[in-house]
Protein backbone atom coordinates (compact mmCIF):
# COMPACT_ATOMS: atom_id res chain seq x y z
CA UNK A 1 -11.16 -87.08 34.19
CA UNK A 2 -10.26 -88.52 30.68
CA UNK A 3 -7.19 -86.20 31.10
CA UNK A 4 -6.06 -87.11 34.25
CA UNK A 5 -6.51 -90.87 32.81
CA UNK A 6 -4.13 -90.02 29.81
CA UNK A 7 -1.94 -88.11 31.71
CA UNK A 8 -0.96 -91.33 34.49
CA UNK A 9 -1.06 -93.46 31.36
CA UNK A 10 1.36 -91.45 29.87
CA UNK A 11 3.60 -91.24 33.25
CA UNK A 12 2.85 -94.71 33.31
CA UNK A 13 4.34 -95.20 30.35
CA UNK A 14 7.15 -93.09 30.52
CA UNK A 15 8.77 -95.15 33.65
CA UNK A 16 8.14 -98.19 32.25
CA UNK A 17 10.23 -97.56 28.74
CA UNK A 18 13.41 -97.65 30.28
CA UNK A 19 13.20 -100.47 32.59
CA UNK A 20 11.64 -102.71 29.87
CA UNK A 21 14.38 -101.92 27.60
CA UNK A 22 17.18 -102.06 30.30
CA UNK A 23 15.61 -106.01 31.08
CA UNK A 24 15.12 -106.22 26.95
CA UNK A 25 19.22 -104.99 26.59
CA UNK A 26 20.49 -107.57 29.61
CA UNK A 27 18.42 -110.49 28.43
CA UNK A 28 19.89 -109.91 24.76
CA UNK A 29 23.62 -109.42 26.03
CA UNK A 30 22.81 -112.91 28.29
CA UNK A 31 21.95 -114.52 24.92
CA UNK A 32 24.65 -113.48 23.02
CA UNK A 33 27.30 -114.65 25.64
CA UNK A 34 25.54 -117.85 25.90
CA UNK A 35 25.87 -118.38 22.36
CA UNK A 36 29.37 -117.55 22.10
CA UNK A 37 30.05 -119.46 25.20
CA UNK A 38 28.24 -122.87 23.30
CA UNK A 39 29.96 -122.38 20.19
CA UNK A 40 33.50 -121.86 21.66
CA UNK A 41 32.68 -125.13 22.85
CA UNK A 42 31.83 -127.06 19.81
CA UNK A 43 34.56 -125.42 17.80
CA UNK A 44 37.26 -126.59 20.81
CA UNK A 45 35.54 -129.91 21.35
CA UNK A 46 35.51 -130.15 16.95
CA UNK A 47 39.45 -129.19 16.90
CA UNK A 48 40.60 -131.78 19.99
CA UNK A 49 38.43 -134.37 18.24
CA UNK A 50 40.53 -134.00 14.78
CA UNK A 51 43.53 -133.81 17.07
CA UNK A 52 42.68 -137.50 18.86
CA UNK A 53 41.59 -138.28 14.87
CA UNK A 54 44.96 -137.68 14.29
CA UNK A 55 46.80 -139.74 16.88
CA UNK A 56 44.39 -142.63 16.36
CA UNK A 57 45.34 -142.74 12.81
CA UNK A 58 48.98 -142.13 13.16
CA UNK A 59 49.70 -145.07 15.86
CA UNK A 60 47.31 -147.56 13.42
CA UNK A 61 49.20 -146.26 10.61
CA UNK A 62 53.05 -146.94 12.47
CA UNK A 63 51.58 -150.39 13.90
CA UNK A 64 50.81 -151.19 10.96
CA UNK A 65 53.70 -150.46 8.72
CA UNK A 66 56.65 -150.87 11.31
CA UNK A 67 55.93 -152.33 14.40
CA UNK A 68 53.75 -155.07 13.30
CA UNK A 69 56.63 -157.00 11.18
CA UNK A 70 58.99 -156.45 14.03
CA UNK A 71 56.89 -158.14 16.71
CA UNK A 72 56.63 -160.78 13.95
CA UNK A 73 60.28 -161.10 13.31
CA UNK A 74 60.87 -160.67 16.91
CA UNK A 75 63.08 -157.98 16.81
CA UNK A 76 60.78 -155.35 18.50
CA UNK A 77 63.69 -154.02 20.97
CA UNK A 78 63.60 -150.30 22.87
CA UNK A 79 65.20 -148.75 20.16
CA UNK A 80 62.52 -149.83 17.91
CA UNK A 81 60.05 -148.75 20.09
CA UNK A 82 61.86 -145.41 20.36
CA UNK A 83 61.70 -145.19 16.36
CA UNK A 84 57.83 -146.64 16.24
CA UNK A 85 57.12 -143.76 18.88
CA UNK A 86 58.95 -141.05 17.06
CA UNK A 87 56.99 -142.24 13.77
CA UNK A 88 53.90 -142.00 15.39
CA UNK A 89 54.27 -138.33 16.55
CA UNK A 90 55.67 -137.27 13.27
CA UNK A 91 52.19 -138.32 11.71
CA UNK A 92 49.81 -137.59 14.14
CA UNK A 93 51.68 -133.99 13.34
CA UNK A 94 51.42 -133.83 10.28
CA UNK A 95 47.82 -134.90 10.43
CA UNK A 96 46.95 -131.99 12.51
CA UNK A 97 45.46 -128.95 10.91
CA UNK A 98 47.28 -125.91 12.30
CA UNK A 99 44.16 -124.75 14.23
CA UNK A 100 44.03 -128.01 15.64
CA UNK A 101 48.08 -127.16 16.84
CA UNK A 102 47.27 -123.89 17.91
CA UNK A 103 44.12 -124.49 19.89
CA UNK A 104 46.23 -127.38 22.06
CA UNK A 105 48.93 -124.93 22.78
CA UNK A 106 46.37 -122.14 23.82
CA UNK A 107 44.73 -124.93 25.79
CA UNK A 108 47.36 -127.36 27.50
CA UNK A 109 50.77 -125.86 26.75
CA UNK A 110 52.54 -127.82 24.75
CA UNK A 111 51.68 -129.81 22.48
CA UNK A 112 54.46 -131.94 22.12
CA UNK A 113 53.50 -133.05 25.59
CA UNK A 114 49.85 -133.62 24.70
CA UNK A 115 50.70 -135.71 21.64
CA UNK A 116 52.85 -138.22 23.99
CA UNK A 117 50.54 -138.33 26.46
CA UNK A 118 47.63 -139.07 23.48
CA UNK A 119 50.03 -141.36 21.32
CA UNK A 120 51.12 -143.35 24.81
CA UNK A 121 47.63 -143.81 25.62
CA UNK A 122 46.24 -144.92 22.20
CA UNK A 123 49.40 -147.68 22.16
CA UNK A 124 47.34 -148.96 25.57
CA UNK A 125 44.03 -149.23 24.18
CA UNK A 126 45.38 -150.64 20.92
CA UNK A 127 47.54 -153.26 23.05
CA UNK A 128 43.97 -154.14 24.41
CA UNK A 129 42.46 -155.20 21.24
């Protein structure tokens, strides 16, 4: 009797190895995607956060040091606006790390189009204030 008791615990046993570690192996692999899945996230959402960073800056930066005096002297005309435009995306590039560059291309495109899109919509919010 103890034998035939060791013997089905053994069977027992047996079986169950490979489905635990089969269930042990997919719950890992599930874990492992999920944690490359969240920090793919927070290293895109950390590189188009410098990249905003970068716009903000770079339109505060060309109001302040071109556009401002021209609004003031009142000669603020569409070529001017042209130039204060072009400064802008000139810094906001140069403030971008290349990762930052490269991650927006992978992501959007271009990234000439993203940075007028970003630098035209920071010029709204900062008419606002």
């Amino acid at each position: 009797m103890k034998e035939a008791l060791l013997t089905l615990l053994q069977a027992v046993i047996v079986a169950a190895v490979p489905v635990i570690t089969t269930y042990l192996c997919n719950y890992l692999k599930a874990k492992k995607e999920e944690a490359k899945a969240k920090t793919t996230n927070e290293t895109a959402k950390a590189l188009i956060d410098g990249a905003l960073d970068a716009v903000v800056k770079a339109v505060a930066v060309t109001n302040q040091t071109y556009v401002d005096a021209l609004k003031k002297s009142g000669e603020f005309s569409p070529e001017n606006q042209r130039e204060a435009f072009r400064r802008s995306f000139e810094t906001a590039k140069q403030l971008l790390t290349q990762e930052a560059a490269d991650y927006i291309e992978t992501a959007y495109g271009s990234l000439q189009e993203w940075l007028t899109n970003q630098i035209e919509a920071q010029v709204k919010e900062s008419k606002k204030i």
